[in-house]
PDB file of N, CA and C in Angstrom:
ATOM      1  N   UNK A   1     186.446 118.779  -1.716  1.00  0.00           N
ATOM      2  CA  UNK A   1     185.510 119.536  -2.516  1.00  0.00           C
ATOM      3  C   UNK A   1     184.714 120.457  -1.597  1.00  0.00           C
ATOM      4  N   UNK A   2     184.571 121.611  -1.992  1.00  0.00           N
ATOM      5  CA  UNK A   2     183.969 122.681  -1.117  1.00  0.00           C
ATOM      6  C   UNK A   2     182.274 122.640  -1.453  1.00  0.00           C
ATOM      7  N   UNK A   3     181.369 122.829  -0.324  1.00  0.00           N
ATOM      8  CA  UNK A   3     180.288 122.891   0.075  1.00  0.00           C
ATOM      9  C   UNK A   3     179.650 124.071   0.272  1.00  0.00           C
ATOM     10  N   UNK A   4     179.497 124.792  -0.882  1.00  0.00           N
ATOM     11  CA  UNK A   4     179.412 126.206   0.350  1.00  0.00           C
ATOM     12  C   UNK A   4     177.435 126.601   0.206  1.00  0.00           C
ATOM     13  N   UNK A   5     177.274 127.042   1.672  1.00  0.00           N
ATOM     14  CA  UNK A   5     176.271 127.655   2.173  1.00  0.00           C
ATOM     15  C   UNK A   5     176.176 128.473   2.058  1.00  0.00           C
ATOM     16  N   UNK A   6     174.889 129.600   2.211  1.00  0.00           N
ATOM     17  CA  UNK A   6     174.735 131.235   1.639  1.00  0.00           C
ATOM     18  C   UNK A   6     173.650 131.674   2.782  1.00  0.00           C
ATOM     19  N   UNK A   7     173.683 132.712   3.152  1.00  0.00           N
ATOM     20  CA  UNK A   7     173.180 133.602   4.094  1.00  0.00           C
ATOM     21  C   UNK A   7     172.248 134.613   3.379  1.00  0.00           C
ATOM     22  N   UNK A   8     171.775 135.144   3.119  1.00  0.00           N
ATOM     23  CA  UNK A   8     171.689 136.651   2.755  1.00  0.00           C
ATOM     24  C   UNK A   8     171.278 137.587   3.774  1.00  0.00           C
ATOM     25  N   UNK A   9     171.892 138.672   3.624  1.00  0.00           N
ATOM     26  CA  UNK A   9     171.780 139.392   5.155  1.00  0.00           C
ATOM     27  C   UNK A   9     171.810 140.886   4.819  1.00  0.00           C
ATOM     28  N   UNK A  10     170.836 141.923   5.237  1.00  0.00           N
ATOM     29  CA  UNK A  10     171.780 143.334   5.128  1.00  0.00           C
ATOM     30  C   UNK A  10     172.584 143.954   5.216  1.00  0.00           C
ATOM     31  N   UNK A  11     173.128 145.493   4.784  1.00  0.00           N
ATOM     32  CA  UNK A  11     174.504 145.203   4.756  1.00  0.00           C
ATOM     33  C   UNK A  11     174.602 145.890   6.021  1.00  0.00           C
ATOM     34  N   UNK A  12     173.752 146.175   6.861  1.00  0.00           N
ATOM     35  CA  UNK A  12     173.258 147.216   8.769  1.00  0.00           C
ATOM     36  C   UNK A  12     173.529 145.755   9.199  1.00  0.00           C
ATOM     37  N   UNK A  13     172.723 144.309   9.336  1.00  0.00           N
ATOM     38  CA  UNK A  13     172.714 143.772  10.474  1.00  0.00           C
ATOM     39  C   UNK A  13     174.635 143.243  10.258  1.00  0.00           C
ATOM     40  N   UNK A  14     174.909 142.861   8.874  1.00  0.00           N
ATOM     41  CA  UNK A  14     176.472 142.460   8.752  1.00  0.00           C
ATOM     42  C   UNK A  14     177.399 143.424   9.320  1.00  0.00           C
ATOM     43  N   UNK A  15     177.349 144.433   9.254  1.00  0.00           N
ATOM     44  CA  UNK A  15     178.006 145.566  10.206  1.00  0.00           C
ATOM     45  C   UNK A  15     177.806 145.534  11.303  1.00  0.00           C
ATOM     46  N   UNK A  16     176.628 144.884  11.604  1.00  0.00           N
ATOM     47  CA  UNK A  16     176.623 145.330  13.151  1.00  0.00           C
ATOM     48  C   UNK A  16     177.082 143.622  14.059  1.00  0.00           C
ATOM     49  N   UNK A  17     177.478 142.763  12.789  1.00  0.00           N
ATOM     50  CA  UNK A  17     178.023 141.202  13.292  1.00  0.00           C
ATOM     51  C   UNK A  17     179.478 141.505  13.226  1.00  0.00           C
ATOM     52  N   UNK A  18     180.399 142.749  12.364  1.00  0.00           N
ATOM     53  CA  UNK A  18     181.394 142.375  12.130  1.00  0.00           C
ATOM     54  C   UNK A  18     182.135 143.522  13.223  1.00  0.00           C
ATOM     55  N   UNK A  19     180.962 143.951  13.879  1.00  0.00           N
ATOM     56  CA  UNK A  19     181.313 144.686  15.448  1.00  0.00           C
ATOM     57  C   UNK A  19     181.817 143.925  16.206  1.00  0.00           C
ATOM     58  N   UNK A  20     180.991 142.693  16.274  1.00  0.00           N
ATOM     59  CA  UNK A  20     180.925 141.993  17.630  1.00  0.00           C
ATOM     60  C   UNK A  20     182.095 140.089  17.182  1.00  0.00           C
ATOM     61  N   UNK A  21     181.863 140.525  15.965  1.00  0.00           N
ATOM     62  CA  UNK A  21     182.724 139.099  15.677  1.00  0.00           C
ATOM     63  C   UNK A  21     182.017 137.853  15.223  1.00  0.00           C
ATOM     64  N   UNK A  22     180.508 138.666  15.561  1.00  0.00           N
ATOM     65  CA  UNK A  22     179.711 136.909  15.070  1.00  0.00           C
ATOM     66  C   UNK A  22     178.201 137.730  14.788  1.00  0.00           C
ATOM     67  N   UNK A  23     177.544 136.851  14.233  1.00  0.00           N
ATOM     68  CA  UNK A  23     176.056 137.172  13.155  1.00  0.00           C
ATOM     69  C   UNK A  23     175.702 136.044  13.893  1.00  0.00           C
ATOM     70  N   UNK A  24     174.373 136.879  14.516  1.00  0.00           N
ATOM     71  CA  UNK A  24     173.832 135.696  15.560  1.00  0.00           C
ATOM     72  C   UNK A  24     172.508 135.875  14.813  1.00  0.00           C
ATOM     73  N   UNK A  25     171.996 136.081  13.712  1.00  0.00           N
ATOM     74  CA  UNK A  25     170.928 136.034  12.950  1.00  0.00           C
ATOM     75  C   UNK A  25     169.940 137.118  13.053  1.00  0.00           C
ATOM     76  N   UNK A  26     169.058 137.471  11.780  1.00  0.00           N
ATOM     77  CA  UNK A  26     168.423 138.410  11.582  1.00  0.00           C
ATOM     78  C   UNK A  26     166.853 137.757  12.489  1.00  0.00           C
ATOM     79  N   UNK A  27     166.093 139.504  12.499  1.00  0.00           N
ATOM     80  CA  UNK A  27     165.104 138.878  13.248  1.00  0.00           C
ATOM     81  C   UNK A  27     163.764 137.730  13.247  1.00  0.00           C
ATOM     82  N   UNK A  28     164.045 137.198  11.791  1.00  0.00           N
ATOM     83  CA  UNK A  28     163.462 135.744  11.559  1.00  0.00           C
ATOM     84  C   UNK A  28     163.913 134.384  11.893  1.00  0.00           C
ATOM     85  N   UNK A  29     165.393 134.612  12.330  1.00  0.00           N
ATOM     86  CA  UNK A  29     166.302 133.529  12.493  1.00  0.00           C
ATOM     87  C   UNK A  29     166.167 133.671  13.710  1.00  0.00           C
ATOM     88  N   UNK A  30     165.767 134.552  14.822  1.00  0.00           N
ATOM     89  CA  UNK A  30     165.591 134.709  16.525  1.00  0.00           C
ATOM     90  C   UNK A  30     164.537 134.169  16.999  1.00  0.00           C
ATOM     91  N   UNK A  31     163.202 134.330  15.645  1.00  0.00           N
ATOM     92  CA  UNK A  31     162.147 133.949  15.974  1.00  0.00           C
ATOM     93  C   UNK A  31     162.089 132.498  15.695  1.00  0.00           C
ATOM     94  N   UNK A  32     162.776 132.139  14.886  1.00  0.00           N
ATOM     95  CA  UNK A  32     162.953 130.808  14.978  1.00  0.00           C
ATOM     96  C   UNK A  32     163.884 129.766  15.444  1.00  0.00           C
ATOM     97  N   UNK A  33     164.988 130.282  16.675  1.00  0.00           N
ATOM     98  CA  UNK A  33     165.722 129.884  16.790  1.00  0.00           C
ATOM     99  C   UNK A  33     166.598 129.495  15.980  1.00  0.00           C
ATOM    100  N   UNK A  34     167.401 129.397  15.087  1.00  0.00           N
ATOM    101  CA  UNK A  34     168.416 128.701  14.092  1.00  0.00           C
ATOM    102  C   UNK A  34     168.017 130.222  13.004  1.00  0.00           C
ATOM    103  N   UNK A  35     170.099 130.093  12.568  1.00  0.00           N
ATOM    104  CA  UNK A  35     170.124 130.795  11.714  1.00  0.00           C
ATOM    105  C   UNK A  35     169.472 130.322  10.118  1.00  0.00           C
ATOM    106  N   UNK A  36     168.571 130.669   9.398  1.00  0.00           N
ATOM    107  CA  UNK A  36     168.725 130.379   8.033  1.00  0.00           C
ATOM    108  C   UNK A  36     169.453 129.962   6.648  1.00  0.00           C
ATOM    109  N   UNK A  37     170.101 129.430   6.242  1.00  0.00           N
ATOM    110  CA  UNK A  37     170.873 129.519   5.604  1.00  0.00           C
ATOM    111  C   UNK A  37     170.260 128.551   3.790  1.00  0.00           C
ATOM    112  N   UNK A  38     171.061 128.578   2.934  1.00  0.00           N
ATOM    113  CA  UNK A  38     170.514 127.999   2.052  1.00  0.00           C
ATOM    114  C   UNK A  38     171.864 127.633   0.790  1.00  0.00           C
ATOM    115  N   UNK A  39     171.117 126.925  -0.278  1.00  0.00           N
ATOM    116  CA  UNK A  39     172.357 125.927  -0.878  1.00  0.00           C
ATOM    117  C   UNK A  39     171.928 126.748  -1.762  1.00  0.00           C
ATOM    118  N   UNK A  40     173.148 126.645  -2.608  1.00  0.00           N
ATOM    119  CA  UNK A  40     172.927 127.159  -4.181  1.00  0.00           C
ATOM    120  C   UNK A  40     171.629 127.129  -4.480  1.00  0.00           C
ATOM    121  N   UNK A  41     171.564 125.606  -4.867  1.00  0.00           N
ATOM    122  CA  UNK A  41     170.255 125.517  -5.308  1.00  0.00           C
ATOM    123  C   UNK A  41     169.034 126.228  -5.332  1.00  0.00           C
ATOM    124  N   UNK A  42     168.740 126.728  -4.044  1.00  0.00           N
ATOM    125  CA  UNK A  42     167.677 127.008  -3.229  1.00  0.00           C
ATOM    126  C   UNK A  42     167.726 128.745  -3.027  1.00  0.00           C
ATOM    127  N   UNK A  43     169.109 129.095  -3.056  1.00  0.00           N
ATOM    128  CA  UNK A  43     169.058 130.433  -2.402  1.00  0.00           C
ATOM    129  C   UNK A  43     168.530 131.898  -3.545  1.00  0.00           C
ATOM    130  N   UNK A  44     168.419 131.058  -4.483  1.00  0.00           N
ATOM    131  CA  UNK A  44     167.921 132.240  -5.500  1.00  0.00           C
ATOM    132  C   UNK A  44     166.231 132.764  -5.481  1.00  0.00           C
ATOM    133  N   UNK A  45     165.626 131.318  -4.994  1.00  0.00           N
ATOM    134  CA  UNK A  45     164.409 131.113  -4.716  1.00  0.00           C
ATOM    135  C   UNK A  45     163.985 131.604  -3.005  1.00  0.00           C
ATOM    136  N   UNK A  46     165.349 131.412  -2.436  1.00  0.00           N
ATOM    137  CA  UNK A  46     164.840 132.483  -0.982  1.00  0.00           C
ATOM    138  C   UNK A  46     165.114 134.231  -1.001  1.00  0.00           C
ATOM    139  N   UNK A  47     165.690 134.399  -1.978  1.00  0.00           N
ATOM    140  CA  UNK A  47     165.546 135.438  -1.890  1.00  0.00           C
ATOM    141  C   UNK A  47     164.552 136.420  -2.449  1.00  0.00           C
ATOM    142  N   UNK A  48     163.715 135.815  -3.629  1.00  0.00           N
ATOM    143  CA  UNK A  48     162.397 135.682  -4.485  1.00  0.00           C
ATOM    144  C   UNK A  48     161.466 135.792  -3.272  1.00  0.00           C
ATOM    145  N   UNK A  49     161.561 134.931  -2.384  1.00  0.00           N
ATOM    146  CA  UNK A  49     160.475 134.547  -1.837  1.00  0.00           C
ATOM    147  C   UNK A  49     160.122 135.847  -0.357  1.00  0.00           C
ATOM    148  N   UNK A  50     161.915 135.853   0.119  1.00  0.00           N
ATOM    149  CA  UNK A  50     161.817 136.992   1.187  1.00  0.00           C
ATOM    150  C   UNK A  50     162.700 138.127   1.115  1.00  0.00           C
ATOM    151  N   UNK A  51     162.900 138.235  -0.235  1.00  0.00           N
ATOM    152  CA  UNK A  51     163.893 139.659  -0.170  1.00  0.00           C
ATOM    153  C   UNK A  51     163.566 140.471  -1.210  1.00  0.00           C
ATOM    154  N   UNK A  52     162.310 140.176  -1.892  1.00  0.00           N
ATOM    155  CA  UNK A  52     161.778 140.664  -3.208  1.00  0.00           C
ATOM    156  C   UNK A  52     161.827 141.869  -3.136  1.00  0.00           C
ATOM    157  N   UNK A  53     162.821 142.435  -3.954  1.00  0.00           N
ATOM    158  CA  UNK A  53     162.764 144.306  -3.914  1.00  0.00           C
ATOM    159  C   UNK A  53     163.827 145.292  -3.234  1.00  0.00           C
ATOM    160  N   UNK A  54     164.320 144.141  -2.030  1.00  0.00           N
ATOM    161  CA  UNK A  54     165.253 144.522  -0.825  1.00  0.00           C
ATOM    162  C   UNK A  54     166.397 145.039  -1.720  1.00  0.00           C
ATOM    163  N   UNK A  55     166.632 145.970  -0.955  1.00  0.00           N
ATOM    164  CA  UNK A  55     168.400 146.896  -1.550  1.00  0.00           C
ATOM    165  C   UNK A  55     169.371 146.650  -0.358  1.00  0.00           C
ATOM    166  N   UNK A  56     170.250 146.988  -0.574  1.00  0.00           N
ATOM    167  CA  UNK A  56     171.354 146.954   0.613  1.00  0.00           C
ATOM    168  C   UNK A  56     171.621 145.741   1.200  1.00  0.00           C
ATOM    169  N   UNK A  57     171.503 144.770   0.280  1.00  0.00           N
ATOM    170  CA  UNK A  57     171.675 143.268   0.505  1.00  0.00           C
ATOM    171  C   UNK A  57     173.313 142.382   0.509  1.00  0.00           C
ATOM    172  N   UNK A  58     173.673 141.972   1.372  1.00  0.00           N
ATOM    173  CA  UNK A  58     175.232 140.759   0.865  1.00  0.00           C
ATOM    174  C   UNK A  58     174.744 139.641   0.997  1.00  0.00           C
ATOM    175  N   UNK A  59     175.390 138.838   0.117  1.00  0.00           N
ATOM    176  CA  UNK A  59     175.066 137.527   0.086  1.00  0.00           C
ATOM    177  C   UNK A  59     176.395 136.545   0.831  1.00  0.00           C
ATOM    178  N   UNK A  60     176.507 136.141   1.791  1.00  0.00           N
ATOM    179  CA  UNK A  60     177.415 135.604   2.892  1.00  0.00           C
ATOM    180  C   UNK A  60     177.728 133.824   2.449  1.00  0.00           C
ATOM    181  N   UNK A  61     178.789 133.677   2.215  1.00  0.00           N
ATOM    182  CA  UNK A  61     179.295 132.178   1.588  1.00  0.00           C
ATOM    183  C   UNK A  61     180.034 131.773   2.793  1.00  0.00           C
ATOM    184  N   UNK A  62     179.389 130.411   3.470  1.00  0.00           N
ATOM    185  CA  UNK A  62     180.079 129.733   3.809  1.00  0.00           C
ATOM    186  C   UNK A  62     180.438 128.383   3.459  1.00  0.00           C
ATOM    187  N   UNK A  63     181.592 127.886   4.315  1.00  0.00           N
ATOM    188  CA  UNK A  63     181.412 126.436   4.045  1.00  0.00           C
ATOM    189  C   UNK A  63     181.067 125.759   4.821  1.00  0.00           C
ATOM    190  N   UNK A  64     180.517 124.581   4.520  1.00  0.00           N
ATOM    191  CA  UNK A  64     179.183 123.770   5.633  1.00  0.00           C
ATOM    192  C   UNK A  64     180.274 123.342   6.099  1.00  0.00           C
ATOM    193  N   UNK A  65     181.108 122.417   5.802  1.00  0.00           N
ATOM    194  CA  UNK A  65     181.446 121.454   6.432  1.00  0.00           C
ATOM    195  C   UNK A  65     182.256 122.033   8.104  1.00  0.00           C
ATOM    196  N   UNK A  66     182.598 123.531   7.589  1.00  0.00           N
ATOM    197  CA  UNK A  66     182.949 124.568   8.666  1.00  0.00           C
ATOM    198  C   UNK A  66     182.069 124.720  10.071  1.00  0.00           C
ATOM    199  N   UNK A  67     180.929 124.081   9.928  1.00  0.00           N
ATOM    200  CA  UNK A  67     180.149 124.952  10.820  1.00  0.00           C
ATOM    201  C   UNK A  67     179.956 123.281  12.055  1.00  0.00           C
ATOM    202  N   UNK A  68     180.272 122.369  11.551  1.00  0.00           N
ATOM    203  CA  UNK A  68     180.265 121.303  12.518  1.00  0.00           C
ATOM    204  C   UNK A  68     179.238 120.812  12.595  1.00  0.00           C
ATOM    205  N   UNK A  69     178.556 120.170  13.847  1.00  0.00           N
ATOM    206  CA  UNK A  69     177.288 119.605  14.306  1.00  0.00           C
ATOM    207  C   UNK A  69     176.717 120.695  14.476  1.00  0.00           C
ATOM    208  N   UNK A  70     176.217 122.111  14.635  1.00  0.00           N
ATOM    209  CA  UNK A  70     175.766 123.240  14.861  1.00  0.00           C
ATOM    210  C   UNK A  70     174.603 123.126  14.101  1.00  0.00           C
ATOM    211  N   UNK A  71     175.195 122.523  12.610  1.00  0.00           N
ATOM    212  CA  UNK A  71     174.304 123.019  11.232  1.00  0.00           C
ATOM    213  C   UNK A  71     173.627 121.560  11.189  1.00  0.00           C
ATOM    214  N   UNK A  72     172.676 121.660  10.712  1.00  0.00           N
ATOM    215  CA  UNK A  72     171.356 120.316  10.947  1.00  0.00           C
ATOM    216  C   UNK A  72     170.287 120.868   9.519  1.00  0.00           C
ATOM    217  N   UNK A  73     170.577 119.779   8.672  1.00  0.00           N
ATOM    218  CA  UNK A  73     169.731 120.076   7.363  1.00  0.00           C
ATOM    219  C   UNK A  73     168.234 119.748   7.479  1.00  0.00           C
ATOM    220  N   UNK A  74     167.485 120.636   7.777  1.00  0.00           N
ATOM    221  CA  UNK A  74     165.905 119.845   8.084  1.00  0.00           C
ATOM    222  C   UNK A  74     164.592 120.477   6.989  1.00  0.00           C
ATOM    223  N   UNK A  75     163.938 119.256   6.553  1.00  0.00           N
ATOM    224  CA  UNK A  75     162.658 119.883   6.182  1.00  0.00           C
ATOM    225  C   UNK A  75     161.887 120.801   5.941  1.00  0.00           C
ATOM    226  N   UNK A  76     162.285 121.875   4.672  1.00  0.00           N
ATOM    227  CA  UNK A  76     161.353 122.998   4.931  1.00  0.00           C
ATOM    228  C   UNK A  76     160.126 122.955   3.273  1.00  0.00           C
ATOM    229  N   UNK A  77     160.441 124.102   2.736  1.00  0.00           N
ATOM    230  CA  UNK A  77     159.310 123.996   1.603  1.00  0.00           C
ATOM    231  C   UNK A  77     159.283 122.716   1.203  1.00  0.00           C
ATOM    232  N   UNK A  78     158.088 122.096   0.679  1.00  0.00           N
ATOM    233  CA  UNK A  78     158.044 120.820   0.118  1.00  0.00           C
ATOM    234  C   UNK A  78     158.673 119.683   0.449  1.00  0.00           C
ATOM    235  N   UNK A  79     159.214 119.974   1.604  1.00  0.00           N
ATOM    236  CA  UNK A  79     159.910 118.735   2.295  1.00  0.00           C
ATOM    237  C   UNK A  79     161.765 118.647   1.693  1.00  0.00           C
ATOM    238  N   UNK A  80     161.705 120.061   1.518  1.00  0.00           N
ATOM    239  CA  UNK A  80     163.239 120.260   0.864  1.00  0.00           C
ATOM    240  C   UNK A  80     164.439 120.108   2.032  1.00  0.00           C
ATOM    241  N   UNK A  81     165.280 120.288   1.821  1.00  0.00           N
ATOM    242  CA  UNK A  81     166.127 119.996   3.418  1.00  0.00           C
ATOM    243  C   UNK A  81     166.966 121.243   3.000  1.00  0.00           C
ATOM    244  N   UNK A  82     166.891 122.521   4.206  1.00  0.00           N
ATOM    245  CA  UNK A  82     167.671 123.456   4.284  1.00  0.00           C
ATOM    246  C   UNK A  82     168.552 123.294   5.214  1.00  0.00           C
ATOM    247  N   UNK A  83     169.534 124.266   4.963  1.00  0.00           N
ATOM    248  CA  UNK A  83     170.680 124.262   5.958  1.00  0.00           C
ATOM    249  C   UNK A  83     170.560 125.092   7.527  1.00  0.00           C
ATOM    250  N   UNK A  84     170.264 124.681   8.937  1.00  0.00           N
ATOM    251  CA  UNK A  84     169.839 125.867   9.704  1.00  0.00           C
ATOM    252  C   UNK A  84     171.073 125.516  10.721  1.00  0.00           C
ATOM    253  N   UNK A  85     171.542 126.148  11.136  1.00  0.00           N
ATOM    254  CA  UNK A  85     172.800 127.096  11.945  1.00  0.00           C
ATOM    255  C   UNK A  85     172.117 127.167  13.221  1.00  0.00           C
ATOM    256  N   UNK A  86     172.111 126.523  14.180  1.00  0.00           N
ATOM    257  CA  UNK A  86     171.453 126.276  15.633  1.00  0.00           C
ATOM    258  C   UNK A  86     173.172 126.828  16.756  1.00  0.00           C
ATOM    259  N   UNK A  87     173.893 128.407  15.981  1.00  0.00           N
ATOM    260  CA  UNK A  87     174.979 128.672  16.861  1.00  0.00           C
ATOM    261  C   UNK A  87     174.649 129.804  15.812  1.00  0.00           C
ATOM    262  N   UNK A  88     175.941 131.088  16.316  1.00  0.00           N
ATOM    263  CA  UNK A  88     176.236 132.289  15.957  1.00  0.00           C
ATOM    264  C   UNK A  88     176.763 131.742  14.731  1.00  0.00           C
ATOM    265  N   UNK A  89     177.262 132.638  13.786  1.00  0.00           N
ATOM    266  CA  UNK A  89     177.916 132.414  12.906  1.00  0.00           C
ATOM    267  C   UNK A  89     179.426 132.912  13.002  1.00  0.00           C
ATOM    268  N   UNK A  90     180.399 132.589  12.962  1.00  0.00           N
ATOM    269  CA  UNK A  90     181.606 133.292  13.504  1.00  0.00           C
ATOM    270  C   UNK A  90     181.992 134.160  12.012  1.00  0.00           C
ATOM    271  N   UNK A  91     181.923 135.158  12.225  1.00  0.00           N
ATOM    272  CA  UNK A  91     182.371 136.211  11.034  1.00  0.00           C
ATOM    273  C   UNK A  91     184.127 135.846  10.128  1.00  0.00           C
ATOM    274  N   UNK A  92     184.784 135.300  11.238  1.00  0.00           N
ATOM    275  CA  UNK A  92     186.277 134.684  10.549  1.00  0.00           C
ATOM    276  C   UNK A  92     185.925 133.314   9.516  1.00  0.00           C
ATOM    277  N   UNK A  93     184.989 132.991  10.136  1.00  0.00           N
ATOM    278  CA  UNK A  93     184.887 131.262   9.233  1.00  0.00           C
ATOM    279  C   UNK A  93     184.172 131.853   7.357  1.00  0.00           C
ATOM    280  N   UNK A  94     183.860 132.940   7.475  1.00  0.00           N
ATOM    281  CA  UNK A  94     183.103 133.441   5.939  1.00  0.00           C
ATOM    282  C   UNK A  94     184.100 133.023   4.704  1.00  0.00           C
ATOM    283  N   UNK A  95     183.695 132.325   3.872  1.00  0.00           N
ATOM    284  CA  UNK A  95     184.237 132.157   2.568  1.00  0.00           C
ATOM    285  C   UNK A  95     184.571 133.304   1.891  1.00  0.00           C
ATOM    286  N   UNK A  96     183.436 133.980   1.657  1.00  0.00           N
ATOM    287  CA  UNK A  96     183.833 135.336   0.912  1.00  0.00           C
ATOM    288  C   UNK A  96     182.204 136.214   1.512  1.00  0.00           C
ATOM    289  N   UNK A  97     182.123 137.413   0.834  1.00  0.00           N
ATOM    290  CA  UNK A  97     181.192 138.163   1.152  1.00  0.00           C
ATOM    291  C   UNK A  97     180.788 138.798   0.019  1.00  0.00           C
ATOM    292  N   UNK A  98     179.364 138.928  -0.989  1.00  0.00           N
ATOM    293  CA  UNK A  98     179.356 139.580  -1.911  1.00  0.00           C
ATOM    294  C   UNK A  98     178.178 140.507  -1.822  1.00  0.00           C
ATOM    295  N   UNK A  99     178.033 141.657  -2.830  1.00  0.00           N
ATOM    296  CA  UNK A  99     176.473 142.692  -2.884  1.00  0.00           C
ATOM    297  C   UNK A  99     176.082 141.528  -3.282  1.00  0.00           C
ATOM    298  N   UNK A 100     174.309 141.899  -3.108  1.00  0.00           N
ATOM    299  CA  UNK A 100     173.444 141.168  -4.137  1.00  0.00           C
ATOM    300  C   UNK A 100     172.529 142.251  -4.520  1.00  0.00           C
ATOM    301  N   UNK A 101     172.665 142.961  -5.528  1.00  0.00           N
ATOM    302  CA  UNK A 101     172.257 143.806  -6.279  1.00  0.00           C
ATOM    303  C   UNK A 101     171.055 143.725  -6.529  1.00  0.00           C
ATOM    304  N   UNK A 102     170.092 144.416  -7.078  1.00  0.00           N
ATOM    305  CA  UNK A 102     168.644 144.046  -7.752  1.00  0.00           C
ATOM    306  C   UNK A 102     168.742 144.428  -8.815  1.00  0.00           C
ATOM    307  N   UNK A 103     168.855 143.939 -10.211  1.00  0.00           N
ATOM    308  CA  UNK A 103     168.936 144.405 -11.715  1.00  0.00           C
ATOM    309  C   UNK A 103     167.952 145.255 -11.668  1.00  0.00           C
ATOM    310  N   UNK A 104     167.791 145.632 -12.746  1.00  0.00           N
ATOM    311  CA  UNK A 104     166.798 146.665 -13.765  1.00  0.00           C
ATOM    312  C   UNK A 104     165.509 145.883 -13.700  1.00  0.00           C
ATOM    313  N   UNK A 105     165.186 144.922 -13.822  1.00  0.00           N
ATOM    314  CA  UNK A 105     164.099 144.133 -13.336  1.00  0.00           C
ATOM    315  C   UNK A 105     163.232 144.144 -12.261  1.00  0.00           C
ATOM    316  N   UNK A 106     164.469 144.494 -11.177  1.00  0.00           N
ATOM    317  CA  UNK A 106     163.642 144.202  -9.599  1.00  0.00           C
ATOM    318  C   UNK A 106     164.549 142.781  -9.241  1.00  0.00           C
ATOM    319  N   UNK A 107     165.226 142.082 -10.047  1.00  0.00           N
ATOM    320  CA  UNK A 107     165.122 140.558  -8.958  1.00  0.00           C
ATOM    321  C   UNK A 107     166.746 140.752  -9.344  1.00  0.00           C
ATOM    322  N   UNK A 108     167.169 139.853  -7.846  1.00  0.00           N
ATOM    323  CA  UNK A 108     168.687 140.045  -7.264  1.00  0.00           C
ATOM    324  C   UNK A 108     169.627 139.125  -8.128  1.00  0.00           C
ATOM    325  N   UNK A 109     170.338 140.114  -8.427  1.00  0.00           N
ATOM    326  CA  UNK A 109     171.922 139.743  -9.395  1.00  0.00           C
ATOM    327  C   UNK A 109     172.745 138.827  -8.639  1.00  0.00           C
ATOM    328  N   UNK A 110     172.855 137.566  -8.817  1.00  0.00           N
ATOM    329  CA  UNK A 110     173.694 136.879  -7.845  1.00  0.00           C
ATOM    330  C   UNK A 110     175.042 136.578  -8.757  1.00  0.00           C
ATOM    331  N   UNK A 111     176.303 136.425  -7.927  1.00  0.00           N
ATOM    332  CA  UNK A 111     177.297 136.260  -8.312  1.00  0.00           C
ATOM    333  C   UNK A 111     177.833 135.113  -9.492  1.00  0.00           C
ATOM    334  N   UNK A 112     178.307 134.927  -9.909  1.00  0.00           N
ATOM    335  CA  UNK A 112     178.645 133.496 -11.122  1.00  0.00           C
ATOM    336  C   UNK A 112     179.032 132.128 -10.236  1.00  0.00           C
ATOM    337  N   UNK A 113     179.410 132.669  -9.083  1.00  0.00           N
ATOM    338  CA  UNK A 113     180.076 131.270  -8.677  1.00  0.00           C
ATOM    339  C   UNK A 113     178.623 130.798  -8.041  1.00  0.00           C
ATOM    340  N   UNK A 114     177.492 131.487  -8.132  1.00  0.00           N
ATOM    341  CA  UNK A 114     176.440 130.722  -7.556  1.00  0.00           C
ATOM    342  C   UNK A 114     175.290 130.328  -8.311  1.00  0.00           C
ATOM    343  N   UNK A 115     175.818 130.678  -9.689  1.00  0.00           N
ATOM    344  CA  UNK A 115     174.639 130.076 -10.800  1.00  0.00           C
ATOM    345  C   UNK A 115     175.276 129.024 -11.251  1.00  0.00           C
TER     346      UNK A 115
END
């Protein structure tokens, strides 16, 4: 059964990972050491929280179980357990890659396989 993890990323810094072969994280994920990442569940609400408005957005699917001991689920809002990526992300291991649009509303259109 597949697990999959979600990124959201611009579509400048993803171009500039699929230069080099790997997405070594945007500049919140540097400042915090470990890439960000988030579960279904959760990722509609991170993007609410830090992408409110943002255009030029992909939403990056992986699968956890892909990423090995690297990925370490720890404690964040409310004591929730996110997924954080303590390595590059290797651009070959991606499930798929989708826009994440902003409706007519303002808030981001996410794909079906993630509602």
């Amino acid at each position: 059964m597949s697990s999959l993890i979600y990124k959201i990323v611009s579509e400048e810094l993803w171009a500039a990972a699929l230069k080099t072969g790997r997405f070594d994280g945007a500049p919140i994920d540097h400042q915090d050491g470990y890439i960000h990442l988030s579960s279904a569940g959760q990722v509609q609400e991170t993007a609410a929280r830090h992408f409110s408005g943002q255009r030029d957005l992909l939403l990056v699917a992986v699968e956890a179980d892909s990423l090995g001991e690297a990925l370490k689920w720890e404690p964040s809002r409310g004591g929730a357990l996110f997924p954080h990526l303590y390595a590059p992300l290797d651009v070959k291991g991606v499930a798929w890659i989708k826009p994440l649009p902003l409706g007519d509303d303002e808030v981001h259109v996410f794909p079906d396989e993630v509602l």
